[in-house]
PDB file of N, CA and C in Angstrom:
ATOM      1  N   UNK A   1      86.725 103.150 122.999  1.00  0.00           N
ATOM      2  CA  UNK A   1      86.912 104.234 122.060  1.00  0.00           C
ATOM      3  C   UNK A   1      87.898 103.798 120.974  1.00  0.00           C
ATOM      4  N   UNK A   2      87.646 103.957 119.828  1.00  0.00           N
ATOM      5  CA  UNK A   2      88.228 103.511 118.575  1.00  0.00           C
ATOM      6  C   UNK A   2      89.396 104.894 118.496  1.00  0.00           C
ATOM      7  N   UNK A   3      90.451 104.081 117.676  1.00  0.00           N
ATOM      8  CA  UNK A   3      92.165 105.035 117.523  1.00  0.00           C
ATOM      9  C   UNK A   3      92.313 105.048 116.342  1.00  0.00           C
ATOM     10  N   UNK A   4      90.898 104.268 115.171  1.00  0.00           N
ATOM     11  CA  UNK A   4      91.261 104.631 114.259  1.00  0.00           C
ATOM     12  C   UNK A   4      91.069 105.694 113.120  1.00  0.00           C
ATOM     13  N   UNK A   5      91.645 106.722 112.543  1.00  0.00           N
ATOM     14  CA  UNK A   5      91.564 107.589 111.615  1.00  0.00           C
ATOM     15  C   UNK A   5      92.031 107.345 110.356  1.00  0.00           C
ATOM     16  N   UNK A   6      91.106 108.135 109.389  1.00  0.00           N
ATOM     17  CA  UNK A   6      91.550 108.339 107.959  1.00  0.00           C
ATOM     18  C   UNK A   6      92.639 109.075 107.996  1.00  0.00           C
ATOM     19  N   UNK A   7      93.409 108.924 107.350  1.00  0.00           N
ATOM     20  CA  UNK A   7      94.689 109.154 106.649  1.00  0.00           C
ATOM     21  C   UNK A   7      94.649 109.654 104.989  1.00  0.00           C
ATOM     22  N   UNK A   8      95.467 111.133 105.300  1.00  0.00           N
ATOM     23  CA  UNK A   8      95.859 111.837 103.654  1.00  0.00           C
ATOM     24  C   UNK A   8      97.193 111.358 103.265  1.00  0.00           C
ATOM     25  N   UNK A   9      97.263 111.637 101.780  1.00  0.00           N
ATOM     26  CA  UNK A   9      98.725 111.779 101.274  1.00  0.00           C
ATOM     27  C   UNK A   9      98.624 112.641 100.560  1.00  0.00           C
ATOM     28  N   UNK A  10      99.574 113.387 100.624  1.00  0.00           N
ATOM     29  CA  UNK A  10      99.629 115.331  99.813  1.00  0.00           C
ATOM     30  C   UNK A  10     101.462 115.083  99.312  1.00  0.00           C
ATOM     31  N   UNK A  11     101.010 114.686  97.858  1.00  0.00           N
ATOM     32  CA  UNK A  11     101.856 114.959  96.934  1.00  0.00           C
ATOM     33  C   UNK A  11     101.811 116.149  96.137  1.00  0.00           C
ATOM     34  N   UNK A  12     102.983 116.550  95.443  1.00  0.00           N
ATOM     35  CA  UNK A  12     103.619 117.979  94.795  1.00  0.00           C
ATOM     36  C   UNK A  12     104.107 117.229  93.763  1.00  0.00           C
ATOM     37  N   UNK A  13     102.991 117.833  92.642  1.00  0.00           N
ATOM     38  CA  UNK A  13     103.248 117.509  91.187  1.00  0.00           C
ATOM     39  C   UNK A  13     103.217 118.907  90.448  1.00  0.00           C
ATOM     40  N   UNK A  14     103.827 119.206  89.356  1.00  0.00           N
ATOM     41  CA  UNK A  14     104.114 120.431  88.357  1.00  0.00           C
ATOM     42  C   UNK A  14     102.704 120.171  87.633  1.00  0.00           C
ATOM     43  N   UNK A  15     102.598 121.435  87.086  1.00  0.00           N
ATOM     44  CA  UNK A  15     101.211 121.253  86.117  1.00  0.00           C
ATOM     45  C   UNK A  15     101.525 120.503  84.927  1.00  0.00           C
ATOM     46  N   UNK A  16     102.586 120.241  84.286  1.00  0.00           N
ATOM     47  CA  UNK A  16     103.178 119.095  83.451  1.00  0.00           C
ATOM     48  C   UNK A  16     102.614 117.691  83.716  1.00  0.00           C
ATOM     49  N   UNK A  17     103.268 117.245  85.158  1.00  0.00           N
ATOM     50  CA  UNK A  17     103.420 116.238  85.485  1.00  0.00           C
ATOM     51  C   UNK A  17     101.693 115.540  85.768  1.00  0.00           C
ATOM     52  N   UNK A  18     100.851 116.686  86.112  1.00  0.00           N
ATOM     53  CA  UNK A  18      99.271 116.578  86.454  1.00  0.00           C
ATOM     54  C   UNK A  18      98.737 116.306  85.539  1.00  0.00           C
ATOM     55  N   UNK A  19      99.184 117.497  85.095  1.00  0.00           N
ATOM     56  CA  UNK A  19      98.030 117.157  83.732  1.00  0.00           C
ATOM     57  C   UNK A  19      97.948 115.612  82.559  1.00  0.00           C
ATOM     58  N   UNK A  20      99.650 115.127  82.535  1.00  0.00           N
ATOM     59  CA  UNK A  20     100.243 113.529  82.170  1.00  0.00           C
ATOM     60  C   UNK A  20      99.798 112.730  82.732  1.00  0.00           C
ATOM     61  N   UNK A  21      98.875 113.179  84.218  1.00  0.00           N
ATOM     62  CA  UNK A  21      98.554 111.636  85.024  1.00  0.00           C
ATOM     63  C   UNK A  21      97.569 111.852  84.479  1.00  0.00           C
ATOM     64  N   UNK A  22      96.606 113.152  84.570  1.00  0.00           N
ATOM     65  CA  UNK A  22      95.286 113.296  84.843  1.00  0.00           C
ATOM     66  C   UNK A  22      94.691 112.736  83.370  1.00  0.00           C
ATOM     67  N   UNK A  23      95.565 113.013  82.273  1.00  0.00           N
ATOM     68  CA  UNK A  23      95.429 112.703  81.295  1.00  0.00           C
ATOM     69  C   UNK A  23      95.379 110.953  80.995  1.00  0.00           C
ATOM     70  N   UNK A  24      96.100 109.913  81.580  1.00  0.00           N
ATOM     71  CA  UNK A  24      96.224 108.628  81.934  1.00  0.00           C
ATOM     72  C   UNK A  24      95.153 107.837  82.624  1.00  0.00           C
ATOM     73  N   UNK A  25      94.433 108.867  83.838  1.00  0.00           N
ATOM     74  CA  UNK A  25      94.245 108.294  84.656  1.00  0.00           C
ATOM     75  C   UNK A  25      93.141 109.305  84.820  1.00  0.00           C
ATOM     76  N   UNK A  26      91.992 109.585  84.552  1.00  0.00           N
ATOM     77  CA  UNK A  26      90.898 110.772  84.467  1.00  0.00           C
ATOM     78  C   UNK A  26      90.184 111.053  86.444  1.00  0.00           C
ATOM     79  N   UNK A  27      90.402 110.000  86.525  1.00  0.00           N
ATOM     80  CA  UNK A  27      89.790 109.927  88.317  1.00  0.00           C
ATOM     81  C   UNK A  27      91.096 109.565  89.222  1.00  0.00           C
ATOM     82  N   UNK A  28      92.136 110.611  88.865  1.00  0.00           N
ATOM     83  CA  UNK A  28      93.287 109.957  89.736  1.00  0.00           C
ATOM     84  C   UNK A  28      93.302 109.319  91.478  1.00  0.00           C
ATOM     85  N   UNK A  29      91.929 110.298  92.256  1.00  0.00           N
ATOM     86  CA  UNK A  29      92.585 109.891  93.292  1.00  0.00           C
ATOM     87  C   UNK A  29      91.557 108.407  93.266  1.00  0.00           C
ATOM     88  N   UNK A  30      90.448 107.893  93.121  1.00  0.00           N
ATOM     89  CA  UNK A  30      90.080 106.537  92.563  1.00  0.00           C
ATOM     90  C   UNK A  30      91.460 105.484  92.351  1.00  0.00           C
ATOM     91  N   UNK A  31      92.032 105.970  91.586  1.00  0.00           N
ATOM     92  CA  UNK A  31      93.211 104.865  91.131  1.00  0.00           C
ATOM     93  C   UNK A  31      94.137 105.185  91.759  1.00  0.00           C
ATOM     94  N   UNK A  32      94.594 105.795  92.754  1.00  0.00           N
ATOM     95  CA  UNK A  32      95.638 105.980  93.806  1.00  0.00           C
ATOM     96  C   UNK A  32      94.970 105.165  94.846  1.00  0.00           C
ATOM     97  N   UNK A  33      93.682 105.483  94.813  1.00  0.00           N
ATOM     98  CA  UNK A  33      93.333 104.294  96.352  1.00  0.00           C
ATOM     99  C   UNK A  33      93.023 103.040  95.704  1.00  0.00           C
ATOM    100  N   UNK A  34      92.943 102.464  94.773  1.00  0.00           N
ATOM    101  CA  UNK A  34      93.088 101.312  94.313  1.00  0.00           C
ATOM    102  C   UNK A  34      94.172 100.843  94.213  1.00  0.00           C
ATOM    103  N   UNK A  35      95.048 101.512  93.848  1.00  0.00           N
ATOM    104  CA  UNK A  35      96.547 100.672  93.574  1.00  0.00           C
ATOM    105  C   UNK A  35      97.246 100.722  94.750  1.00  0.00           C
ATOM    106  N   UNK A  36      96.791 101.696  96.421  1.00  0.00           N
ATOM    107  CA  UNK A  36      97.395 101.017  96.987  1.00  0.00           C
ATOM    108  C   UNK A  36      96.266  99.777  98.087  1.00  0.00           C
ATOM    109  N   UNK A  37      95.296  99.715  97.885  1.00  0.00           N
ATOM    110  CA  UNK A  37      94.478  98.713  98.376  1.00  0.00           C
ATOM    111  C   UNK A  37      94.810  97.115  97.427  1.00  0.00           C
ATOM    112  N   UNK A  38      94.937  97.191  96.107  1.00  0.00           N
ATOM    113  CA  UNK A  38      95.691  96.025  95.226  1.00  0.00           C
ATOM    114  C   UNK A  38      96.860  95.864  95.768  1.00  0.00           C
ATOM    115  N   UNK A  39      97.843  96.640  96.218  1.00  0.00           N
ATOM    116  CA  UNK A  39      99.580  96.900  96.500  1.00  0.00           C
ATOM    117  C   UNK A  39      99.139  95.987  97.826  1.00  0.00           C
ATOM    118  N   UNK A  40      98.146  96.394  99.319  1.00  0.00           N
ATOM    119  CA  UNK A  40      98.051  95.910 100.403  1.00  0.00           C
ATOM    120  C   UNK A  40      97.559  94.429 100.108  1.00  0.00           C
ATOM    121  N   UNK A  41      96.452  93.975  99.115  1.00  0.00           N
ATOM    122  CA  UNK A  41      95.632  92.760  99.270  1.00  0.00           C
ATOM    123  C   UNK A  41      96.306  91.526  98.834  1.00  0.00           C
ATOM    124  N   UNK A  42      97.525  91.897  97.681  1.00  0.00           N
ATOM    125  CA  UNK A  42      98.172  91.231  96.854  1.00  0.00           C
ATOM    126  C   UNK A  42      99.341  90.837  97.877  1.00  0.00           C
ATOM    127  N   UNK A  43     100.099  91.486  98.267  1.00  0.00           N
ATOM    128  CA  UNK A  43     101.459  91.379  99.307  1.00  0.00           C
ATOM    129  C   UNK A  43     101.186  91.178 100.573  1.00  0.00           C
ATOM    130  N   UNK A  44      99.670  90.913 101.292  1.00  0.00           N
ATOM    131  CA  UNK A  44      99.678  90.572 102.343  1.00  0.00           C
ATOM    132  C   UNK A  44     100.755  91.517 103.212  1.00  0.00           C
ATOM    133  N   UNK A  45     100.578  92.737 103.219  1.00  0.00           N
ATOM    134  CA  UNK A  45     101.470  93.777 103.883  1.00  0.00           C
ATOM    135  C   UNK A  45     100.939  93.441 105.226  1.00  0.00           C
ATOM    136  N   UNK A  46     101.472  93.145 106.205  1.00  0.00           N
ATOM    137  CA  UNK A  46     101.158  94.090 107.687  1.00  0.00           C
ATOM    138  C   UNK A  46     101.199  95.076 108.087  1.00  0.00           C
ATOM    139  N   UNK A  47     100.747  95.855 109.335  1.00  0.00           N
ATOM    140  CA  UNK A  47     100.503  96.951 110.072  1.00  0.00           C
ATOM    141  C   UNK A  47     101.246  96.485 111.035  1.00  0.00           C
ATOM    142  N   UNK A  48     101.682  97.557 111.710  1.00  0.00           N
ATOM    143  CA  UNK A  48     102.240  98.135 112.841  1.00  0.00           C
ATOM    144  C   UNK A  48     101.149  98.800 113.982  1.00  0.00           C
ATOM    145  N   UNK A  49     100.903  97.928 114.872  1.00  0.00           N
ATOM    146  CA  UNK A  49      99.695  99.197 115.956  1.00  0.00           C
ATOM    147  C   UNK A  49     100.042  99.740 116.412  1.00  0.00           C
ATOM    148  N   UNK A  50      99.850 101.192 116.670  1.00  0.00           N
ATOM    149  CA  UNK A  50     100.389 102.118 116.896  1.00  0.00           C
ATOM    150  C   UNK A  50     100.843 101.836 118.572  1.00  0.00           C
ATOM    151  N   UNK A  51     101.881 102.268 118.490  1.00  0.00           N
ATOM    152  CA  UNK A  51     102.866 101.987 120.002  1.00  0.00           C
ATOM    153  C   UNK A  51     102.917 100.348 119.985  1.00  0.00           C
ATOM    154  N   UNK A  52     102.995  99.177 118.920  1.00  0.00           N
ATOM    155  CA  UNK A  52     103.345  98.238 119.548  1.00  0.00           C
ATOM    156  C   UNK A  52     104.621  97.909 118.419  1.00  0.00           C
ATOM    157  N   UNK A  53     105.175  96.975 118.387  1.00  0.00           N
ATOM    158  CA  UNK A  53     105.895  96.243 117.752  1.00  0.00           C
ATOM    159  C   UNK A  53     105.952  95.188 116.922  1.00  0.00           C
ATOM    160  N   UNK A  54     104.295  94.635 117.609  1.00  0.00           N
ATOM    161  CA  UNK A  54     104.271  93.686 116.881  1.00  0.00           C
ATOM    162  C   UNK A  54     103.199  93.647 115.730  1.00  0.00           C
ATOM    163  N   UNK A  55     103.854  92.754 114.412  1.00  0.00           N
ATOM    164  CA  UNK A  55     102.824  92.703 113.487  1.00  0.00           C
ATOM    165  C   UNK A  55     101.513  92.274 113.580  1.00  0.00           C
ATOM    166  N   UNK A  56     100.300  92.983 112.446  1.00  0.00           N
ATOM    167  CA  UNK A  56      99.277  92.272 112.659  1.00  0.00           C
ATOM    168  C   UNK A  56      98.744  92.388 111.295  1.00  0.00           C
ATOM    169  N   UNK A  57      98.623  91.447 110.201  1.00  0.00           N
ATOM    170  CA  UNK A  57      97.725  91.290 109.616  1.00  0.00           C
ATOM    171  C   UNK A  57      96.752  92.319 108.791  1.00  0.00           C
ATOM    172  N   UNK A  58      97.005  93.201 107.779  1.00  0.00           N
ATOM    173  CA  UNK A  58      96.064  94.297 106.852  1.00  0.00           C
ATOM    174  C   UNK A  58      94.707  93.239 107.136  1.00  0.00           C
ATOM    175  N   UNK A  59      93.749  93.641 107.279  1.00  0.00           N
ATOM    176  CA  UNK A  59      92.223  93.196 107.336  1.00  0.00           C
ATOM    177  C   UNK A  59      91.588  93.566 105.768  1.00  0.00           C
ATOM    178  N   UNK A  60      90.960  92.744 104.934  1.00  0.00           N
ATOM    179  CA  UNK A  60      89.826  92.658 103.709  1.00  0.00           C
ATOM    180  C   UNK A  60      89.498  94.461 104.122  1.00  0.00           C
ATOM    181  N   UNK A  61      89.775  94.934 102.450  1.00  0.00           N
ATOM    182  CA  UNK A  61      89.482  96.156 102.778  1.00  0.00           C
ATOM    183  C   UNK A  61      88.676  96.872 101.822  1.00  0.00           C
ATOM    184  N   UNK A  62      87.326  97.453 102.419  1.00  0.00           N
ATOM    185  CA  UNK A  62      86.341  97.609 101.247  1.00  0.00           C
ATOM    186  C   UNK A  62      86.272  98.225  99.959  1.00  0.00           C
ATOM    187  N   UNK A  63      85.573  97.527  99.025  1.00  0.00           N
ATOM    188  CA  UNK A  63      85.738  97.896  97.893  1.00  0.00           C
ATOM    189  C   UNK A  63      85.750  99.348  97.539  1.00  0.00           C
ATOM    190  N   UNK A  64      84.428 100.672  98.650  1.00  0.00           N
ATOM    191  CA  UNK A  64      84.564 101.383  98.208  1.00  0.00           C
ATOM    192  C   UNK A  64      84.603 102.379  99.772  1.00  0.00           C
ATOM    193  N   UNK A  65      85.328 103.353  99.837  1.00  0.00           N
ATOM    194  CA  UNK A  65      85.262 104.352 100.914  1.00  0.00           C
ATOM    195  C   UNK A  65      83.724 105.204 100.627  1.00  0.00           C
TER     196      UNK A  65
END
């Protein structure tokens, strides 16, 4: 049986601050999961498995969900 799940992030932005991204960035959440899949592929980040300690390696991660 697989442990793994999708994962949210629920940020609190002002209608100012939204409308400045949305305005930047027209498909924000597109370029939120790109910049952190570039952030993971580029820095060779590791994971943590859940309940262990030890590192393992982010795995090639697909281009598109």
């Amino acid at each position: 049986m697989s442990t793994e799940r999708d994962r949210v992030i629920s940020i609190t932005l002002t209608e100012a601050e939204w409308r400045a991204f949305t305005a930047r960035h027209p498909q924000p959440v597109d370029w939120l999961r790109e910049q952190i899949r570039e952030e993971l592929q580029e820095r060779g980040i590791a994971a943590l498995q859940e309940g262990s300690n030890e590192a393992h390696v982010v795995p090639s991660l697909p281009a598109i969900l």
